[in-house]
Protein backbone atom coordinates (compact mmCIF):
# COMPACT_ATOMS: atom_id res chain seq x y z
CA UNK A 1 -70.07 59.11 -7.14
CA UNK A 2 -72.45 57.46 -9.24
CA UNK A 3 -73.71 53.61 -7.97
CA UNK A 4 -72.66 52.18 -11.28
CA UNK A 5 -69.82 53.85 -11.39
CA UNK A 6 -68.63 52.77 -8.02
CA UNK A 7 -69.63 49.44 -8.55
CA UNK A 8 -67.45 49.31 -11.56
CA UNK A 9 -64.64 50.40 -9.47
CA UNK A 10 -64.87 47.88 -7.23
CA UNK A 11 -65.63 45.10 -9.97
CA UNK A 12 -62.30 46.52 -10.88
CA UNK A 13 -60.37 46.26 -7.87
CA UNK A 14 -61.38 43.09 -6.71
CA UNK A 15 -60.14 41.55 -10.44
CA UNK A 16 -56.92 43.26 -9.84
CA UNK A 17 -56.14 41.71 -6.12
CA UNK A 18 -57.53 38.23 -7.26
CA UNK A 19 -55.32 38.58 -10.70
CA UNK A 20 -52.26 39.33 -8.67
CA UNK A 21 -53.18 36.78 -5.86
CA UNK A 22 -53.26 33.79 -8.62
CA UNK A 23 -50.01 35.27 -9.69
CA UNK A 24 -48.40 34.59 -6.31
CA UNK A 25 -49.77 31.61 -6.12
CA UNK A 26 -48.71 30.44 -9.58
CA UNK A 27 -45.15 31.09 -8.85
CA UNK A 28 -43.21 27.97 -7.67
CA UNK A 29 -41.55 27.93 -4.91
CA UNK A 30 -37.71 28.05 -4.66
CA UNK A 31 -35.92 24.23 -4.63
CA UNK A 32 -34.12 23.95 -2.03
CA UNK A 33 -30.73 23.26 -2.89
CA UNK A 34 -29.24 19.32 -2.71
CA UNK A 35 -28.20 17.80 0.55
CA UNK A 36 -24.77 17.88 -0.83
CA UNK A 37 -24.39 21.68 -2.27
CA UNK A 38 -25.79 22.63 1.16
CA UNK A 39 -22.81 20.87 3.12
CA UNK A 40 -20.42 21.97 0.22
CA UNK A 41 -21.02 25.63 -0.65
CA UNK A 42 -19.23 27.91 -2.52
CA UNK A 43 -16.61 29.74 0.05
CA UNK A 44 -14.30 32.49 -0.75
CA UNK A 45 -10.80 31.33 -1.10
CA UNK A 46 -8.61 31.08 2.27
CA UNK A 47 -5.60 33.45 2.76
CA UNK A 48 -2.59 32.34 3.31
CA UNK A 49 -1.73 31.83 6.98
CA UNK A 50 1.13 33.02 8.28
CA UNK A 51 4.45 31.76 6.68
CA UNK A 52 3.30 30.89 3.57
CA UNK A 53 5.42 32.10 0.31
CA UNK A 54 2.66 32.58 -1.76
CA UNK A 55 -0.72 33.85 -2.87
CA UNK A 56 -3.88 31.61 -4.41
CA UNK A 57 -4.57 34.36 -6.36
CA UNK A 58 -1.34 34.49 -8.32
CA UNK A 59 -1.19 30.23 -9.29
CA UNK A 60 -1.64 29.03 -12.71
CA UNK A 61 -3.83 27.67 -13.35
CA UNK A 62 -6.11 29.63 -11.69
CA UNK A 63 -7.63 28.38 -8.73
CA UNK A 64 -11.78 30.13 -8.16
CA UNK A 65 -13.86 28.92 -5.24
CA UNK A 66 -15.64 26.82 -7.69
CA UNK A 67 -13.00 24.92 -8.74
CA UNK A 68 -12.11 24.54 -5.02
CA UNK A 69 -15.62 23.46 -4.25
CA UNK A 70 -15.79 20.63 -7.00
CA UNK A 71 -12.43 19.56 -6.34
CA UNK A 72 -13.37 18.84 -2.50
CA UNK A 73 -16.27 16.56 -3.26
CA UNK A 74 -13.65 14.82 -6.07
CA UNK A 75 -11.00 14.43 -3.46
CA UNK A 76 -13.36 12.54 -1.04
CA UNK A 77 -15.20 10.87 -3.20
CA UNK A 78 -14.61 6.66 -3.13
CA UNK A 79 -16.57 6.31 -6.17
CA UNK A 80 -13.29 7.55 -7.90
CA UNK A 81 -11.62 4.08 -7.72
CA UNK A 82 -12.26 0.52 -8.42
CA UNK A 83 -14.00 -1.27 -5.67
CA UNK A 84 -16.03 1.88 -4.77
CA UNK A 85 -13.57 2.34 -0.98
CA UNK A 86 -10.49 4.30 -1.80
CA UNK A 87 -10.70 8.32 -1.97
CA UNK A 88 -7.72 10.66 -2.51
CA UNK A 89 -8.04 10.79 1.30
CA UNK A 90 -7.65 7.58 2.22
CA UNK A 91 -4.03 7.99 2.26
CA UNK A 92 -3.80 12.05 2.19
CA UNK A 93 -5.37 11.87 5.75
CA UNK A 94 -6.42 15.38 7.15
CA UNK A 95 -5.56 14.98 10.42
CA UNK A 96 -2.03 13.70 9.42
CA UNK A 97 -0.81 16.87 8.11
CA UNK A 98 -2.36 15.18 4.55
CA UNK A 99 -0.33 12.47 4.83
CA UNK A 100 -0.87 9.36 6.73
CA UNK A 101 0.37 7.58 9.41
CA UNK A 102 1.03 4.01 8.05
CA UNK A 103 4.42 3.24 6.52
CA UNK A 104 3.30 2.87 3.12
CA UNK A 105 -0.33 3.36 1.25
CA UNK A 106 -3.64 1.09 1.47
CA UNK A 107 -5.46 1.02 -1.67
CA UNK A 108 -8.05 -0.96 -3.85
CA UNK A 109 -8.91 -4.35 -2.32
CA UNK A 110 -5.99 -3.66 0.92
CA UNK A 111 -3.65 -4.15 -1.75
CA UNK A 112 -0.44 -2.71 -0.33
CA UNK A 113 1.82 0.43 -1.85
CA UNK A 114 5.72 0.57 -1.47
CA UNK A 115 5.56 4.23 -1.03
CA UNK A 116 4.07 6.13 2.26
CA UNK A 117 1.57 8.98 0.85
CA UNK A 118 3.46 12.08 1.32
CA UNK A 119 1.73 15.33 2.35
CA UNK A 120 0.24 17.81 -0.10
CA UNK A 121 0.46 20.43 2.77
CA UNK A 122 1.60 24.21 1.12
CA UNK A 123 2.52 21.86 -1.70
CA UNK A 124 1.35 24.44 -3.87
CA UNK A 125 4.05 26.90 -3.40
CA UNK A 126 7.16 24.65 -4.30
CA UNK A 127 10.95 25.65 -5.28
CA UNK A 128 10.84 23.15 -8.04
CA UNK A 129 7.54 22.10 -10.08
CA UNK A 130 8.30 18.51 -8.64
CA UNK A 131 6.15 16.27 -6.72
CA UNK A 132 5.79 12.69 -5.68
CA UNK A 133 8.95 11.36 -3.85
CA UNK A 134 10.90 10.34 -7.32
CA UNK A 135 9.36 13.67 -8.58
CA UNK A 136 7.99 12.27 -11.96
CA UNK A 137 5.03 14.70 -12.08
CA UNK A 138 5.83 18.62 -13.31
CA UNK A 139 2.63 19.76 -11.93
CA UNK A 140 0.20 19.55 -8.69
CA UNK A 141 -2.48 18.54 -11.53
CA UNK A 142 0.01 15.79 -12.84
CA UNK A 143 0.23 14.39 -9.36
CA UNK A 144 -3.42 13.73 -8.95
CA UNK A 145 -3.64 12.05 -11.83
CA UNK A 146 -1.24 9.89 -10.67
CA UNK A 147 -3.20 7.22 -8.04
CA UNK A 148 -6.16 6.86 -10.38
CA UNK A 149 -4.29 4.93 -13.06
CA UNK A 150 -1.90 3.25 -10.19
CA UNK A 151 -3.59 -0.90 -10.02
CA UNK A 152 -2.39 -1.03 -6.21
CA UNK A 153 -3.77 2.70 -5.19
CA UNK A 154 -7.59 3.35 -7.26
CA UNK A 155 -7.51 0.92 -9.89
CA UNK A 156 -8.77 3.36 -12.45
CA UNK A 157 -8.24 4.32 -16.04
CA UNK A 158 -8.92 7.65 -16.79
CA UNK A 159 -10.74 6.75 -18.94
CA UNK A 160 -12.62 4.51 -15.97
CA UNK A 161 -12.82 8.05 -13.95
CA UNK A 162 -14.30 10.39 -16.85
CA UNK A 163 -17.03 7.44 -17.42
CA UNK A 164 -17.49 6.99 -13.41
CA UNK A 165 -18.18 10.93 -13.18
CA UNK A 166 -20.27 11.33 -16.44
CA UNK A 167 -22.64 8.31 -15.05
CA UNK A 168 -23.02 10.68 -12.14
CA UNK A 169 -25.92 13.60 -13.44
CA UNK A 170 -25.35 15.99 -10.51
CA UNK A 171 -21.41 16.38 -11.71
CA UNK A 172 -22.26 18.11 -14.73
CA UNK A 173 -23.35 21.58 -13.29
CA UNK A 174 -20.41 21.99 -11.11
CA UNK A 175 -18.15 21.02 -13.76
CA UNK A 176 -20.04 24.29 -15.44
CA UNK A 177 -19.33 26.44 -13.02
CA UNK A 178 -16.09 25.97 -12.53
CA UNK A 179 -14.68 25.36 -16.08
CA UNK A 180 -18.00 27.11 -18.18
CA UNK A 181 -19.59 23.85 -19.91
CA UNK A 182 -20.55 20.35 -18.29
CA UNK A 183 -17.21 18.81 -20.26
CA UNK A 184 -16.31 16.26 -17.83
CA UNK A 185 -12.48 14.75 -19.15
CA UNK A 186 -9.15 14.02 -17.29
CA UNK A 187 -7.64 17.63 -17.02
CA UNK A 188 -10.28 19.18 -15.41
CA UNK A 189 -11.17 16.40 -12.60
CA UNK A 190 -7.39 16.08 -11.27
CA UNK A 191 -7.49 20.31 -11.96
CA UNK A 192 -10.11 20.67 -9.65
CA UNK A 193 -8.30 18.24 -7.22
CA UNK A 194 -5.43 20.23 -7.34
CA UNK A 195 -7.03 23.40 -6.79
CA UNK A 196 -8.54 22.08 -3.58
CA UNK A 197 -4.97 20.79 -2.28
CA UNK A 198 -3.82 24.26 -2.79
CA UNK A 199 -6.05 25.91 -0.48
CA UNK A 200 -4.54 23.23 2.52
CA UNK A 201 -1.93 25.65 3.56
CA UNK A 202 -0.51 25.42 6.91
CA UNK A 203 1.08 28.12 8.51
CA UNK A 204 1.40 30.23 11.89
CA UNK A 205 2.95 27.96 13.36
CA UNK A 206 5.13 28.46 17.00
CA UNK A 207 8.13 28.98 14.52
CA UNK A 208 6.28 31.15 11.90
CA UNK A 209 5.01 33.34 15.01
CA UNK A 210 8.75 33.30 16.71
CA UNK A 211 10.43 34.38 13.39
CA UNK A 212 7.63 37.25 12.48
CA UNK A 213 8.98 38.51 15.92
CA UNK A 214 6.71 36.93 18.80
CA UNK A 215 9.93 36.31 21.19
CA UNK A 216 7.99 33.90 23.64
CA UNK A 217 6.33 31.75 20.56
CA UNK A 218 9.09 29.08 21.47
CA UNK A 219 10.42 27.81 24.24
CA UNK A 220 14.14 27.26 25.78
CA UNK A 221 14.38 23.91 24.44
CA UNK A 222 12.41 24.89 20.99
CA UNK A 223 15.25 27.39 20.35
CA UNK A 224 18.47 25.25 21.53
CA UNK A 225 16.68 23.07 18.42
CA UNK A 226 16.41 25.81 16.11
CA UNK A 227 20.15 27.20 16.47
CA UNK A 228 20.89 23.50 16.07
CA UNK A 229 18.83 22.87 13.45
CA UNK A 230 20.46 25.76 11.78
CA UNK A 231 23.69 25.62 12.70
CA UNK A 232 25.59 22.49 14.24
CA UNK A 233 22.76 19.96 12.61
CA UNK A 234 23.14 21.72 9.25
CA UNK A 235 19.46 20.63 8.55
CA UNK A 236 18.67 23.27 6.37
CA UNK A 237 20.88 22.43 3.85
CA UNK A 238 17.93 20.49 2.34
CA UNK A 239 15.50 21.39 4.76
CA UNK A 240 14.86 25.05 3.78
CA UNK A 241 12.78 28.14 2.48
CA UNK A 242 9.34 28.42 3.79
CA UNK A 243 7.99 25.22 3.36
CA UNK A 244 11.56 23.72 4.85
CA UNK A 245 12.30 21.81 1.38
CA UNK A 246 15.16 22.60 -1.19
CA UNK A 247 12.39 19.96 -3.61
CA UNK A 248 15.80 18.50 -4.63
CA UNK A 249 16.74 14.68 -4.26
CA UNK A 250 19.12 13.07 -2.03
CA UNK A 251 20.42 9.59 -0.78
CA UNK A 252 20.06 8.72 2.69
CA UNK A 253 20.72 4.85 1.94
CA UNK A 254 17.14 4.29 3.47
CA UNK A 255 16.09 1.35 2.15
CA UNK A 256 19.66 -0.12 1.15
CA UNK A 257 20.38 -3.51 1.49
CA UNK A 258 23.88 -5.14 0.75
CA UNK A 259 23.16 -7.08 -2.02
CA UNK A 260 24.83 -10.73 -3.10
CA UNK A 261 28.72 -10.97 -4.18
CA UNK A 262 28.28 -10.17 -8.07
CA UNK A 263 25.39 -8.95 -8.24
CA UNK A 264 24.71 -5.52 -9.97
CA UNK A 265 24.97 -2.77 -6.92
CA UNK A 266 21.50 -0.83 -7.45
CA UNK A 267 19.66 -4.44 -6.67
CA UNK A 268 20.72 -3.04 -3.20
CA UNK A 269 17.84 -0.61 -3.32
CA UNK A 270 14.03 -2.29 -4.15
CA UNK A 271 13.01 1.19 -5.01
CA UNK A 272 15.41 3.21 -7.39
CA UNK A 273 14.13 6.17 -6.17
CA UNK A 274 14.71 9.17 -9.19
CA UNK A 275 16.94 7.17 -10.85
CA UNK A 276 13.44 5.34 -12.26
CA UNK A 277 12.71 8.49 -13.63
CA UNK A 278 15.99 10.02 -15.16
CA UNK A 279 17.72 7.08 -16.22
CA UNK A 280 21.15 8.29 -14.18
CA UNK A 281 22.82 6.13 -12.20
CA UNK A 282 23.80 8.85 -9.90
CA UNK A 283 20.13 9.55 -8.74
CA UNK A 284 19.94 5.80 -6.93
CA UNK A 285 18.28 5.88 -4.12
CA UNK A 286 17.90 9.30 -4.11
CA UNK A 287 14.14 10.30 -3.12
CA UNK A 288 13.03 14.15 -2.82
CA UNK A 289 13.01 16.01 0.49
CA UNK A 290 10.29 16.37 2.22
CA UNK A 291 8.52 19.29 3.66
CA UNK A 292 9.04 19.52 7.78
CA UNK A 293 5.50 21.70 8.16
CA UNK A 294 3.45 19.56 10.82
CA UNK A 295 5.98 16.50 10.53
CA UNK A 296 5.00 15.54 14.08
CA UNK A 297 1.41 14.58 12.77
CA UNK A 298 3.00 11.99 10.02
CA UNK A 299 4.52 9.25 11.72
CA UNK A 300 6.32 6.89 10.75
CA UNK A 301 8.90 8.76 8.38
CA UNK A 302 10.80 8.05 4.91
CA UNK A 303 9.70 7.43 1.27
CA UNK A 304 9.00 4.03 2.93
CA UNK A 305 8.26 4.35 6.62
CA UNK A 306 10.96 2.73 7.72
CA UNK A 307 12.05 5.22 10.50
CA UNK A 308 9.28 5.00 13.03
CA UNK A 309 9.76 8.06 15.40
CA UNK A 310 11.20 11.44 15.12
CA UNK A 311 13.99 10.77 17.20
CA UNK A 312 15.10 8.03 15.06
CA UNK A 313 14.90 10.01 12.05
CA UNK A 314 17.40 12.37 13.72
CA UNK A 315 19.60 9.13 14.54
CA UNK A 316 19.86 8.18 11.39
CA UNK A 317 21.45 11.46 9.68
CA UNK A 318 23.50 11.49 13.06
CA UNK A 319 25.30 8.86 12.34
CA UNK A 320 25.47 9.60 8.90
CA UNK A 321 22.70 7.90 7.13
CA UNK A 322 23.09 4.24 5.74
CA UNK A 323 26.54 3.55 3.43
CA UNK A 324 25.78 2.74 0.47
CA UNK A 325 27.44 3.55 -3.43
CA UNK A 326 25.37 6.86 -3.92
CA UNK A 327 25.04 8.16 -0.55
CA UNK A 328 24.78 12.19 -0.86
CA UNK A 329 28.03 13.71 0.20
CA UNK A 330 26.34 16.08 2.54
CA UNK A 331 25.05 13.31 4.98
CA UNK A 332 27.50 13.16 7.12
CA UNK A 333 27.66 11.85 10.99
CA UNK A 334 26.50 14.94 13.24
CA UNK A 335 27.93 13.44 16.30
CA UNK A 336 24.92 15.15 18.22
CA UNK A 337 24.22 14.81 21.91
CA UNK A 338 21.14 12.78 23.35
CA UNK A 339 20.25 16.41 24.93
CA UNK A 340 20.59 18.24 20.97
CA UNK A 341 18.67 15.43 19.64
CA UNK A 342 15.91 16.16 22.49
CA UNK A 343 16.33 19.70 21.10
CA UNK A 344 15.70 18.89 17.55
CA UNK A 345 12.65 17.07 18.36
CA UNK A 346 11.09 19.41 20.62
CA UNK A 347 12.06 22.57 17.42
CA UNK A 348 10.36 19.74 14.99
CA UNK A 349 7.41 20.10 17.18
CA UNK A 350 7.18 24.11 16.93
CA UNK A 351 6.54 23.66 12.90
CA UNK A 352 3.05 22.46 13.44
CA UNK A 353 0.39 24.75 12.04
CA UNK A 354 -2.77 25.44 11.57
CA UNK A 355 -5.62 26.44 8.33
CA UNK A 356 -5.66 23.04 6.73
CA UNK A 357 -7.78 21.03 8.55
CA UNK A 358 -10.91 19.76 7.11
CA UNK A 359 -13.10 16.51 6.74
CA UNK A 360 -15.18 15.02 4.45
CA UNK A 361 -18.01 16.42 2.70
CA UNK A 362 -21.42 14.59 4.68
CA UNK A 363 -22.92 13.74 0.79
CA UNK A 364 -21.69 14.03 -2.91
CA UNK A 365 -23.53 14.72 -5.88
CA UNK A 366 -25.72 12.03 -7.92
């Protein structure tokens, strides 16, 4: 080869590497992504344990991962109510089966509820589009929109909570990807809520496993509670289908109090129950029954937590609930056994499951 030829070359060459080596180095590096996105990644959506009646897939709306995603940091997030404290989990506690175990709800400034939080566990499967214990919302969306606007429970307006989120830059891009623009309004924050409350499904339980076939998933005194529980108790008259609720309404006379010669008879109960929402007489004191899945983890029990243990929650349909004008003509006294009410509680026990667990995300977008 020629010298100036081959020193051409290599002119060449070297121009080339240093070209592409400036390249590389004029390429930024990757951000890495936000504290918060790293604890809260995108996850493919659970499947239904064991005992559920129902698919994510097939809800409407549609729950995605990404919907499931934002609506986890939304449900934890305190910045959602007045005083900067209160989160949808303050009283839909995790560990309690996502209820809580106080008789009735803490919110904004300690102010106290007259309702105990009831659990949003498989409450995405329902018999009846009801929810909340008088059953005024027609939707799992409705019913987180609920607390915001509540003044004893977040303190919000909607309003408040589309401004609070809006303020908040790193909201936008999740609202993207989960609804396709940054549009941050009412409907999609409690829809993304909802969402993530239908992915807490609890199933395969002791129960679940026994009734798929598992003959040694209860024990002797699990299954002298489950023939009673079906058969002598009569429980699952209201206490039935998968998620052991017939999502009707029904008087126990919890909460009754005999009230003053005269006076007008419903001033008996403090809380109307569904009557507030239907206007009927007939529905006084009636609240909605709740689902049995992980009851053990929810102490104390009723719409108001009056009934402290499990035991006494048997006791009081035993003997027949508490008289009153509108009591439900099913509840009638049981005249159970000490021994069949040790049964019951001990079968309550085998519908505890598993799937739903979770805690809060570690950081939140800002």
């Amino acid at each position: 080869m020629r010298p100036a030829l081959a020193a051409l070359l290599c002119l060449l060459a070297a121009c080339s590497t240093a070209e592409k080596a400036g390249s590389v180095a004029s390429t930024p590096a990757r951000a890495a992504p936000p504290s918060w996105e790293a604890d809260n990644p995108v996850k493919p959506l659970p499947v239904a344990p064991l005992g559920v009646a129902g698919e994510l897939a097939d809800l409407v709306p549609q729950v995605t991962p990404e919907k499931v995603r934002l609506g986890r940091w939304l449900f934890y997030d305190p910045r959602l109510s007045a005083d900067g404290k209160v989160s949808c989990a303050s009283c839909h506690e995790p560990s309690a089966g996502f209820s809580e175990r106080e008789p009735v709800s803490t919110g904004v400034a300690g102010k106290k509820g007259t309702r105990k939080a009831p659990p949003v566990l498989n409450a995405a499967f329902p018999i009846y589009p009801v929810w909340f214990w008088d059953g005024r919302a027609g939707s799992l969306g409705e019913q987180a929109k609920g607390p915001m606007e509540n003044p004893v429970e977040m303190g919000m307006t909607h309003s408040d909570i589309e401004g609070t989120l809006r303020s908040i830059r790193g909201y936008g891009r999740y609202f993207t990807e989960a609804f396709g623009d940054d549009r941050i309004q009412i409907d999609r924050i409690a829809g993304a809520i909802a969402a993530y409350e239908a992915t807490r499904m609890s199933g395969n339980s002791a129960y679940d496993r026994w009734d798929a076939g598992d003959p040694k998933a209860l024990d002797e005194p699990q299954r002298r509670g489950f023939r009673l529980f079906f058969g002598k108790a009569g429980c699952n008259q209201c206490h039935l289908g998968a998620n052991l609720t017939d999502s009707r309404f029904h008087n126990l006379g919890v909460g009754w109090r005999q009230p003053a010669p005269g006076a007008n008879p419903a001033s008996g109960f403090a809380d109307p129950g569904r009557a507030k929402v239907t206007g009927k007489p007939a529905d006084t004191g009636a609240f909605k029954t709740p689902t049995l899945r992980d009851v053990s983890r929810r102490a104390p029990y009723m719409h108001d937590g009056s009934v402290a243990t499990l035991r006494d929650t048997i006791l009081l349909y035993d003997r027949g609930g508490n008289a009153n004008p509108w009591l439900s003509p099913d509840v009638k006294p049981l005249h159970l056994t000490s021994a069949e009410v040790d049964a019951l509680v001990a079968f309550l026990g085998a519908l505890d499951g598993e799937g739903f667990l979770d805690e809060a995300p570690k950081s939140f977008p800002r």
